[in-house]
Every structure is written in C-alpha cells, then in structure tokens.
PDB file of N, CA and C in Angstrom:
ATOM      1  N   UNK A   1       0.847  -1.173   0.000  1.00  0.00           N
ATOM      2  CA  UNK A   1       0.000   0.000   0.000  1.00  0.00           C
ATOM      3  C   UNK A   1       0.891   1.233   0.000  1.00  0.00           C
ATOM      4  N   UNK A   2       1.000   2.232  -1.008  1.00  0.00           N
ATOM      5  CA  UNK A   2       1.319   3.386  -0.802  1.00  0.00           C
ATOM      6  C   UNK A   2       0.473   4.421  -0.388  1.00  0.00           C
ATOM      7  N   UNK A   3       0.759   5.397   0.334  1.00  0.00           N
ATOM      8  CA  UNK A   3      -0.271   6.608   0.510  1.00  0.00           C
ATOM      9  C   UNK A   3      -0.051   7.654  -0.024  1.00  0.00           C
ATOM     10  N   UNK A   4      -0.513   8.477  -0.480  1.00  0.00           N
ATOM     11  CA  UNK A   4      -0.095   9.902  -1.317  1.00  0.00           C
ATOM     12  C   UNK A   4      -0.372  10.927   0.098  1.00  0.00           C
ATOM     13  N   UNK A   5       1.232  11.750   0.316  1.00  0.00           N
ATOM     14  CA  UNK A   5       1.377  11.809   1.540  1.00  0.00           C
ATOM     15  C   UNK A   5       0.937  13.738   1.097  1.00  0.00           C
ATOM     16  N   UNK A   6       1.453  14.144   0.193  1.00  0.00           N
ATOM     17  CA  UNK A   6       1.356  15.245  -0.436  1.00  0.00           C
ATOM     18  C   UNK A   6       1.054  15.793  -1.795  1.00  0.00           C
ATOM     19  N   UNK A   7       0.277  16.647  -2.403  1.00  0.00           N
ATOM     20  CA  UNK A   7       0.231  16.672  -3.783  1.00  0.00           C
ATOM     21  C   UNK A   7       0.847  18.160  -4.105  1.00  0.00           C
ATOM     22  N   UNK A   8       1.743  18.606  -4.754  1.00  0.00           N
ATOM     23  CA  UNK A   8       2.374  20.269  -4.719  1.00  0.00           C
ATOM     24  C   UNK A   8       2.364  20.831  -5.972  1.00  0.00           C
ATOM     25  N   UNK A   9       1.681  21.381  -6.339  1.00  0.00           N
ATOM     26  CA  UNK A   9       1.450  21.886  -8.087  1.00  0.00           C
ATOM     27  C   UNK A   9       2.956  23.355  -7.970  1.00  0.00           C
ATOM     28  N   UNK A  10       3.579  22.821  -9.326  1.00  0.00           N
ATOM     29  CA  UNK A  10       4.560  23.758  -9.372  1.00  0.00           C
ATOM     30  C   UNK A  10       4.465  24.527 -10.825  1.00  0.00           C
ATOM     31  N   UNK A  11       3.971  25.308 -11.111  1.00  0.00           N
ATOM     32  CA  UNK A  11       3.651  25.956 -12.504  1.00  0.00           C
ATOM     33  C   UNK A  11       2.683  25.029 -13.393  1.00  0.00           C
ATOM     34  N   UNK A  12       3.508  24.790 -13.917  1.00  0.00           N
ATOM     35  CA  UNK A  12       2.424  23.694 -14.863  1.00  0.00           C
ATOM     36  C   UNK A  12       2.490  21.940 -14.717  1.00  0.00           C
ATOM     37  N   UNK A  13       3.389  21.701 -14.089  1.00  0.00           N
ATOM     38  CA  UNK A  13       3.753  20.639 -13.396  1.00  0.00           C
ATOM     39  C   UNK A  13       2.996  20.486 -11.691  1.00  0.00           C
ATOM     40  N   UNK A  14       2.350  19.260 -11.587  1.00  0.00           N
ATOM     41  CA  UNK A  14       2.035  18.376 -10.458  1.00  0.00           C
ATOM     42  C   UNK A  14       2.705  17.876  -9.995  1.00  0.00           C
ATOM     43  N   UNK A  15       3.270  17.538  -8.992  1.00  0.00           N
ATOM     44  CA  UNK A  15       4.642  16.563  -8.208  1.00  0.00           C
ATOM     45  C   UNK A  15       3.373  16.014  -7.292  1.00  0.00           C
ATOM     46  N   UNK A  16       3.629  14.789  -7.053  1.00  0.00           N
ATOM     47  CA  UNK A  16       2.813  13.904  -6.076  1.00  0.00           C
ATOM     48  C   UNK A  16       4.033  13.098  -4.955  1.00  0.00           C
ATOM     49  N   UNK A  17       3.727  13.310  -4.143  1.00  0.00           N
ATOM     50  CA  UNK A  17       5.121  12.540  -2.970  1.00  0.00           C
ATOM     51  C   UNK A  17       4.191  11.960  -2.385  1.00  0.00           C
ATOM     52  N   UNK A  18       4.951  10.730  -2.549  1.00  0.00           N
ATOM     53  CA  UNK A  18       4.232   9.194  -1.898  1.00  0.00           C
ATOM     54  C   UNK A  18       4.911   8.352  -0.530  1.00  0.00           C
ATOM     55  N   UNK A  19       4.509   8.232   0.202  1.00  0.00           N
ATOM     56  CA  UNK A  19       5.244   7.922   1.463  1.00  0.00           C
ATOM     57  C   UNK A  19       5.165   5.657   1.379  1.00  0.00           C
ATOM     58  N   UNK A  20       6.013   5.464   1.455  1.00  0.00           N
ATOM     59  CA  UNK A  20       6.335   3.934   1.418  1.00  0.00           C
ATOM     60  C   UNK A  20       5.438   3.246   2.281  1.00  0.00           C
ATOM     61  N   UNK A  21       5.490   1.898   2.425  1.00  0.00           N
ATOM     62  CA  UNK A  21       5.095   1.227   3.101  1.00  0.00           C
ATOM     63  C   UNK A  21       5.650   0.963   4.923  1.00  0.00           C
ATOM     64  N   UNK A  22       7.283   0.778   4.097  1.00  0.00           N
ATOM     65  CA  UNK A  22       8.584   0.864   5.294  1.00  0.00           C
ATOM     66  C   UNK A  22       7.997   2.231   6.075  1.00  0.00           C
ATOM     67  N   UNK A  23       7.920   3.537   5.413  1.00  0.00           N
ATOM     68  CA  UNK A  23       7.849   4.461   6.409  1.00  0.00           C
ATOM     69  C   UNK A  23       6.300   4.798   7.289  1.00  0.00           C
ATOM     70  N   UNK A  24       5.316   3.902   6.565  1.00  0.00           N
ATOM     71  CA  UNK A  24       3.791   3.880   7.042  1.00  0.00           C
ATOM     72  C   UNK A  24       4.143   3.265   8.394  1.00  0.00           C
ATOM     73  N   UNK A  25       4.658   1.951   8.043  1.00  0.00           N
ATOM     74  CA  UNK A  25       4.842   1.689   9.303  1.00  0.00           C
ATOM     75  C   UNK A  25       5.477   1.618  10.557  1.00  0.00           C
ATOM     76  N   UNK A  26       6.688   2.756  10.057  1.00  0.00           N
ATOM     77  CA  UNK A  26       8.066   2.913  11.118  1.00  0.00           C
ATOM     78  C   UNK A  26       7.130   3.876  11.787  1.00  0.00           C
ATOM     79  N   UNK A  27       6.631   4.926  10.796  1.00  0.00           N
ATOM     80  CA  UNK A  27       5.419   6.193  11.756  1.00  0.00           C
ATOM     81  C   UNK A  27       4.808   6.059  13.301  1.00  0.00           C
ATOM     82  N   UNK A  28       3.767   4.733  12.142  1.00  0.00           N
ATOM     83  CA  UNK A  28       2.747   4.187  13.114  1.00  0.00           C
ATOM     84  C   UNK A  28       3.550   3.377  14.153  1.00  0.00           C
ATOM     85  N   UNK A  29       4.573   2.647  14.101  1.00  0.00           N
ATOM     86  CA  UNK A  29       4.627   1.849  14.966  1.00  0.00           C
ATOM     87  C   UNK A  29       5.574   2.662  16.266  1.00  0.00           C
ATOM     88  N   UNK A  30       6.091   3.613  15.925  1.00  0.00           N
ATOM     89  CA  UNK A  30       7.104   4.657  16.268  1.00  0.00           C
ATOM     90  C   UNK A  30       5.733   5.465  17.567  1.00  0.00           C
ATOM     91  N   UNK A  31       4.595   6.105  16.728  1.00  0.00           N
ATOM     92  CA  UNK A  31       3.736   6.615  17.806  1.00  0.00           C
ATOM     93  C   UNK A  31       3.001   5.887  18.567  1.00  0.00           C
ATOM     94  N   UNK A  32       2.726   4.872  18.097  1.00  0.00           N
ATOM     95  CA  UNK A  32       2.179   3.792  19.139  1.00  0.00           C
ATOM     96  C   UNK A  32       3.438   3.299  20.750  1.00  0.00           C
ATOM     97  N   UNK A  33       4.392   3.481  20.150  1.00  0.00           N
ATOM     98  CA  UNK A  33       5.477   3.190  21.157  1.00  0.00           C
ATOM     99  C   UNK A  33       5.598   4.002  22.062  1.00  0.00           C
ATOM    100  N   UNK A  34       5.054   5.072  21.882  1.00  0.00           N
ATOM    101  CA  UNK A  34       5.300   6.627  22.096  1.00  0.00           C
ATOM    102  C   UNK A  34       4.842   6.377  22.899  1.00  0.00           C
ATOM    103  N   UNK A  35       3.023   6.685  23.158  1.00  0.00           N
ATOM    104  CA  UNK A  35       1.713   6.790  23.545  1.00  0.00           C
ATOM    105  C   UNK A  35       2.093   6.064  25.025  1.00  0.00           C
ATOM    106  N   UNK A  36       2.471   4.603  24.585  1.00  0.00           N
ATOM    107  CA  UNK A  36       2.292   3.407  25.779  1.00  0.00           C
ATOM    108  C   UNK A  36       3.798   3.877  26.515  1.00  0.00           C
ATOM    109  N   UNK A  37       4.412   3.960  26.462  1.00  0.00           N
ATOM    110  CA  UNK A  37       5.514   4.597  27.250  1.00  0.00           C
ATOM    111  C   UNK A  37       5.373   5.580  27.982  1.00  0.00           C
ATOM    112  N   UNK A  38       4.392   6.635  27.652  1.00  0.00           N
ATOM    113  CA  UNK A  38       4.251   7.663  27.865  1.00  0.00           C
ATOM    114  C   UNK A  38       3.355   7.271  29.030  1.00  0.00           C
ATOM    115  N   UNK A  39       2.270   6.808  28.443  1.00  0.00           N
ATOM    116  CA  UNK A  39       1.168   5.862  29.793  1.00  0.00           C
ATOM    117  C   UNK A  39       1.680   5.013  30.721  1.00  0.00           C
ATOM    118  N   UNK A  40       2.753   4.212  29.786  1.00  0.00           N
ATOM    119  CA  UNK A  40       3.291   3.108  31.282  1.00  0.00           C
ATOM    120  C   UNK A  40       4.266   3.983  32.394  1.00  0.00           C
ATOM    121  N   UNK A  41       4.761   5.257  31.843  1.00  0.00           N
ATOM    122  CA  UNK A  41       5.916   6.053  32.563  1.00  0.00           C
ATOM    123  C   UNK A  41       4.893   7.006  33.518  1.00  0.00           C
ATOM    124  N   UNK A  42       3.444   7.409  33.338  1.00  0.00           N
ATOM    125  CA  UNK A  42       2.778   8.081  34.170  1.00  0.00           C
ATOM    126  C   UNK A  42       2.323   6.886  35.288  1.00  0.00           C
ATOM    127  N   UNK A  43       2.098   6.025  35.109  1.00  0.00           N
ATOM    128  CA  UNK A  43       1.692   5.176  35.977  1.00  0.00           C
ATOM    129  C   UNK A  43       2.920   4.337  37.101  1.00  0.00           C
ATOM    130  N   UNK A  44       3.495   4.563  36.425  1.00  0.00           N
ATOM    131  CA  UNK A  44       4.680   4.104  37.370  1.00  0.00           C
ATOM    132  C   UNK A  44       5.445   5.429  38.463  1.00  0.00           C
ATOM    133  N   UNK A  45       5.298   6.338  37.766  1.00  0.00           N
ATOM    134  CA  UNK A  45       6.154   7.573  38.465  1.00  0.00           C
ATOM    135  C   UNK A  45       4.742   7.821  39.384  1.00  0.00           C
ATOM    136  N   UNK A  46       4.037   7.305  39.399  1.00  0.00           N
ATOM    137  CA  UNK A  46       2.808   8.255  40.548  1.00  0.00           C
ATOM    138  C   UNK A  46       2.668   7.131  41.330  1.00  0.00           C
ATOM    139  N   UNK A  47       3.103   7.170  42.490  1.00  0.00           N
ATOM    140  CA  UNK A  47       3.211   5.528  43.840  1.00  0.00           C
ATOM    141  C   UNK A  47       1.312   6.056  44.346  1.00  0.00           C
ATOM    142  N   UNK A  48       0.793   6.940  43.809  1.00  0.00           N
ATOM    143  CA  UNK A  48      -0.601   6.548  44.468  1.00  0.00           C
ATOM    144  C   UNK A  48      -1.512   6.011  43.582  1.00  0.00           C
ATOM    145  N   UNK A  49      -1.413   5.513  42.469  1.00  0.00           N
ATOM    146  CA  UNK A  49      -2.064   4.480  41.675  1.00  0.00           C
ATOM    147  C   UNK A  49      -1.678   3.102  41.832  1.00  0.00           C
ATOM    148  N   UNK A  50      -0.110   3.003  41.680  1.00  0.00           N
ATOM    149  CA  UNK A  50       0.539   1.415  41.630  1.00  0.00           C
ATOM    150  C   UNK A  50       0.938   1.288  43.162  1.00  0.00           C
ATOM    151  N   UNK A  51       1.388   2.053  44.295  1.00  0.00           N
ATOM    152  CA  UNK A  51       1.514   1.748  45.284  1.00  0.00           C
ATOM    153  C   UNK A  51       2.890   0.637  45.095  1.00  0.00           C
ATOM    154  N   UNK A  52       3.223  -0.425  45.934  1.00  0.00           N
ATOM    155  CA  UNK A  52       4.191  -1.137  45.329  1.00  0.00           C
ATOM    156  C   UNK A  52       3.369  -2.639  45.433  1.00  0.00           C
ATOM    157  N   UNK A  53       2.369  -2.779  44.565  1.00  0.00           N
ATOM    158  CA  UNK A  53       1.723  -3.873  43.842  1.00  0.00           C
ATOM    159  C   UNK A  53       2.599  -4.164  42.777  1.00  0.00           C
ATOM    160  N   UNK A  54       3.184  -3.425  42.205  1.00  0.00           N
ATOM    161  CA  UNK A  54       3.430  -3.988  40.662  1.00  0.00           C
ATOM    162  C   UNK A  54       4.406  -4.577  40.740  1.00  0.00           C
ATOM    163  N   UNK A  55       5.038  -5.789  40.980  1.00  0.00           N
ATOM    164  CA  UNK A  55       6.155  -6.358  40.982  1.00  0.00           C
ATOM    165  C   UNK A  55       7.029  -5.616  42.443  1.00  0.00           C
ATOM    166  N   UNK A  56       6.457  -5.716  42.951  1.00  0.00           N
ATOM    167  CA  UNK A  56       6.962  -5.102  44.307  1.00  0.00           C
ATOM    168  C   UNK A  56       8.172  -4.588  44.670  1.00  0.00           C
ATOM    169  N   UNK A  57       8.233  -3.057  43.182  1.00  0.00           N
ATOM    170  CA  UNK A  57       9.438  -1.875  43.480  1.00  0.00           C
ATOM    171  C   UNK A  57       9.143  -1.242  44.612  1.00  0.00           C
ATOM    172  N   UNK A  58      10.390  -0.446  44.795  1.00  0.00           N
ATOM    173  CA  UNK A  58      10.500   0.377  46.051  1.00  0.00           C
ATOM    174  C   UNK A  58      10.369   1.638  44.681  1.00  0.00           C
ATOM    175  N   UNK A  59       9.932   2.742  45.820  1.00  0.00           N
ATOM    176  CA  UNK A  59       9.669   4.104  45.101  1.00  0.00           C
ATOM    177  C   UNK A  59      10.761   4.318  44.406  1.00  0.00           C
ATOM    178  N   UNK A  60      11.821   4.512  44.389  1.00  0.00           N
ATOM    179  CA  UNK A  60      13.208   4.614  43.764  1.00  0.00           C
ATOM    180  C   UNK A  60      13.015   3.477  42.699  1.00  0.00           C
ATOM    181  N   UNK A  61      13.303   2.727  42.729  1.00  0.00           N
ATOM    182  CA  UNK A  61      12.837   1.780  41.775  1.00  0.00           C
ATOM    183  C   UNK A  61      11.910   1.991  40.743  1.00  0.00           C
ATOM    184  N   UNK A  62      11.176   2.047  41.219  1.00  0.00           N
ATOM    185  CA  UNK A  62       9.462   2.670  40.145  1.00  0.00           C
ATOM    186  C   UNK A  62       9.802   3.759  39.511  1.00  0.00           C
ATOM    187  N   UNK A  63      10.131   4.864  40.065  1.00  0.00           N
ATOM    188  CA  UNK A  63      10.674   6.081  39.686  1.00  0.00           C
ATOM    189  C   UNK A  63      11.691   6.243  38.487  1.00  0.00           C
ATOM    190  N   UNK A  64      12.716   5.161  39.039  1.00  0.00           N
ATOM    191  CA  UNK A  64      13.329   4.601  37.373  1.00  0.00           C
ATOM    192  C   UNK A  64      12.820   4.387  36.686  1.00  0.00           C
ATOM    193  N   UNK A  65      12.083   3.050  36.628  1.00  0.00           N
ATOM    194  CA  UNK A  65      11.254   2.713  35.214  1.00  0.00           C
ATOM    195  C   UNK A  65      10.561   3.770  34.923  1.00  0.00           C
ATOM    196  N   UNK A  66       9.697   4.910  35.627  1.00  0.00           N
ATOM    197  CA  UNK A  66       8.736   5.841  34.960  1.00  0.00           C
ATOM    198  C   UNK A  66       9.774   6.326  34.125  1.00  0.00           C
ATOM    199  N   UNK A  67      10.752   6.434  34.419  1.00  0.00           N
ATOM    200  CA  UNK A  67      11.593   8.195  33.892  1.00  0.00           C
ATOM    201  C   UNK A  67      12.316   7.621  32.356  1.00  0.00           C
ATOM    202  N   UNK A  68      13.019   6.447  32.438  1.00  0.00           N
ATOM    203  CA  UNK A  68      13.050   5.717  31.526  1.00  0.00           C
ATOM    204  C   UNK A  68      12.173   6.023  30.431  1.00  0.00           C
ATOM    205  N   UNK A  69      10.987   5.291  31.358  1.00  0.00           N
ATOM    206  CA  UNK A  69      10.218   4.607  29.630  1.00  0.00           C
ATOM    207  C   UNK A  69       9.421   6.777  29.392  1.00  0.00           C
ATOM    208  N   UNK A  70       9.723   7.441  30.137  1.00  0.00           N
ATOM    209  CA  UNK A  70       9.447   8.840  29.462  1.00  0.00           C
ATOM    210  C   UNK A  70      10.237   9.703  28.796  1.00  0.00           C
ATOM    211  N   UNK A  71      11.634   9.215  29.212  1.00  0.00           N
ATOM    212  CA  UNK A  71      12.396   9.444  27.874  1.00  0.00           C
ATOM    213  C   UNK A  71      12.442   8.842  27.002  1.00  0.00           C
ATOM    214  N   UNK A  72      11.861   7.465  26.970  1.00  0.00           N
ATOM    215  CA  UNK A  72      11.771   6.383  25.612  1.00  0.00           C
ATOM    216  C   UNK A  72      10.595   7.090  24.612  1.00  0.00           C
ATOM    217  N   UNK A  73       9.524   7.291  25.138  1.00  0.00           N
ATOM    218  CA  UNK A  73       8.127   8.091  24.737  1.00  0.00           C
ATOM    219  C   UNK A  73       9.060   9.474  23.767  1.00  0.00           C
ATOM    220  N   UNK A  74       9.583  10.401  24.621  1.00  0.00           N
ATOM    221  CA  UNK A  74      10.510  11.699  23.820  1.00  0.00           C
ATOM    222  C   UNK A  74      10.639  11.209  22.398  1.00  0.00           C
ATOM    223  N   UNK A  75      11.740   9.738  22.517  1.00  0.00           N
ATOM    224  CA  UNK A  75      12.295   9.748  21.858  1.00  0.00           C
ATOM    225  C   UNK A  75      11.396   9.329  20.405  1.00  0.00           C
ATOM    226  N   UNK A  76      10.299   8.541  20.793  1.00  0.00           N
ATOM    227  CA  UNK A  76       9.200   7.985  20.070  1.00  0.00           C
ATOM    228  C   UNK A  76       8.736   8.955  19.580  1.00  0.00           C
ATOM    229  N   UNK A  77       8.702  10.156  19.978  1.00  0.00           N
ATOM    230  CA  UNK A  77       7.175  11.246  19.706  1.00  0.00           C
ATOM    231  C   UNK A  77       8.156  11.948  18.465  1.00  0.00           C
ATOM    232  N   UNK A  78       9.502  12.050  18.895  1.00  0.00           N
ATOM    233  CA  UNK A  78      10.689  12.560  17.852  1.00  0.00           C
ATOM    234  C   UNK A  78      10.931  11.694  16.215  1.00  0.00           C
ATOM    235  N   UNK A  79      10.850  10.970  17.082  1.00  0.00           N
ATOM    236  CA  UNK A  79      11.069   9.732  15.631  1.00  0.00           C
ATOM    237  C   UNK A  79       9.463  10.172  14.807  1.00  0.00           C
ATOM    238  N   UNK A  80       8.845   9.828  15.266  1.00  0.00           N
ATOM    239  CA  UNK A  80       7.474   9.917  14.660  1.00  0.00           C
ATOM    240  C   UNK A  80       7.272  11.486  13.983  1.00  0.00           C
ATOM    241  N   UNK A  81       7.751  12.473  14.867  1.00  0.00           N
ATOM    242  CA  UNK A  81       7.864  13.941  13.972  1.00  0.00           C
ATOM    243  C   UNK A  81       8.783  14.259  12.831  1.00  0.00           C
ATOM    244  N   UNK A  82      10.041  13.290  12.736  1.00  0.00           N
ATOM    245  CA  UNK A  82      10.696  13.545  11.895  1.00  0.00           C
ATOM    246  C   UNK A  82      10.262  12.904  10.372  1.00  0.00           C
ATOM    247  N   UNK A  83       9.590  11.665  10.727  1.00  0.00           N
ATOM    248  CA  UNK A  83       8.979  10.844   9.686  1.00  0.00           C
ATOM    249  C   UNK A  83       7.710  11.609   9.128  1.00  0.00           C
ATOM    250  N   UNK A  84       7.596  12.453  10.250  1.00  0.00           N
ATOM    251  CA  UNK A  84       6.262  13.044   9.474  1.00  0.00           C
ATOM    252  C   UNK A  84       6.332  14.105   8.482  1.00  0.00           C
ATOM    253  N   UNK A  85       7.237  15.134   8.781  1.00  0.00           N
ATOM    254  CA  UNK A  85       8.333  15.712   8.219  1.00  0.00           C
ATOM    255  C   UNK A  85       8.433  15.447   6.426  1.00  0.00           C
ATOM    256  N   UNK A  86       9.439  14.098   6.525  1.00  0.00           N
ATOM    257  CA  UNK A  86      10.036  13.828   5.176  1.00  0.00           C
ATOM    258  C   UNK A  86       8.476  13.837   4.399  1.00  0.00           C
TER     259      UNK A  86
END
C-alpha cells in the first residue's frame, strides 16, 4: 500500500510525494510506542495508583522505570515527527 502523503502543483507541473510502506509503518509503529511509554511512565512515576503492587518496586525503583520509559516516549514522539516531516 502506498499513501499519497502530499500533492504540490509547481507551474504547470504536479509533483505527487508518496510515502512507502517501510515508512507507514516505522510512523505508526514509532507513535504507538510513544503513547504506551508515555502511559506506562505516568503510571509508574505516581506511587498513588501502583503503590508497590506492581512487581513489588520500592519508590526509587518505580521512579526509574517511569523516567526511563518517558524518555523512551521523547524519543518515540521525535522519531514519529521527523517521519512526518520527510
């Protein structure tokens, strides 16, 4: 499947830019990574939702994984803007 990502009329000439398949799905799979990182890193950094149920971290502990997977999310939301970009 290609998608026609842009259509740009230049004088008398049409240019059509078509975005790949490879990059449909580096996008999508790039903001989806994002999203859940972003969700699993709020839920972990706040000890009054998970408390230490979840595999029984200590606050320091938890606090890592939030901060982690919210710079993983950054990096997701980046990837996904640059692809959106080209």
């Amino acid at each position: 499947m290609v998608e026609i990502k842009k259509k740009v009329l230049e004088g008398e000439k049409s240019v059509v830019v078509v975005e790949s398949d490879e990059d449909i799905v580096t996008r999508r799979t790039s903001l989806f990574l994002a999203v859940g990182s972003f969700v699993l890193s709020l839920f972990f950094l706040s000890q009054n939702i998970t408390g230490h149920a979840v595999l029984n971290f200590e606050k320091s502990s938890a606090n890592w994984v939030g901060g982690i997977l919210f710079i993983l999310a950054i990096i997701g939301f980046l990837v996904y803007v640059q692809k959106k970009k080209k």
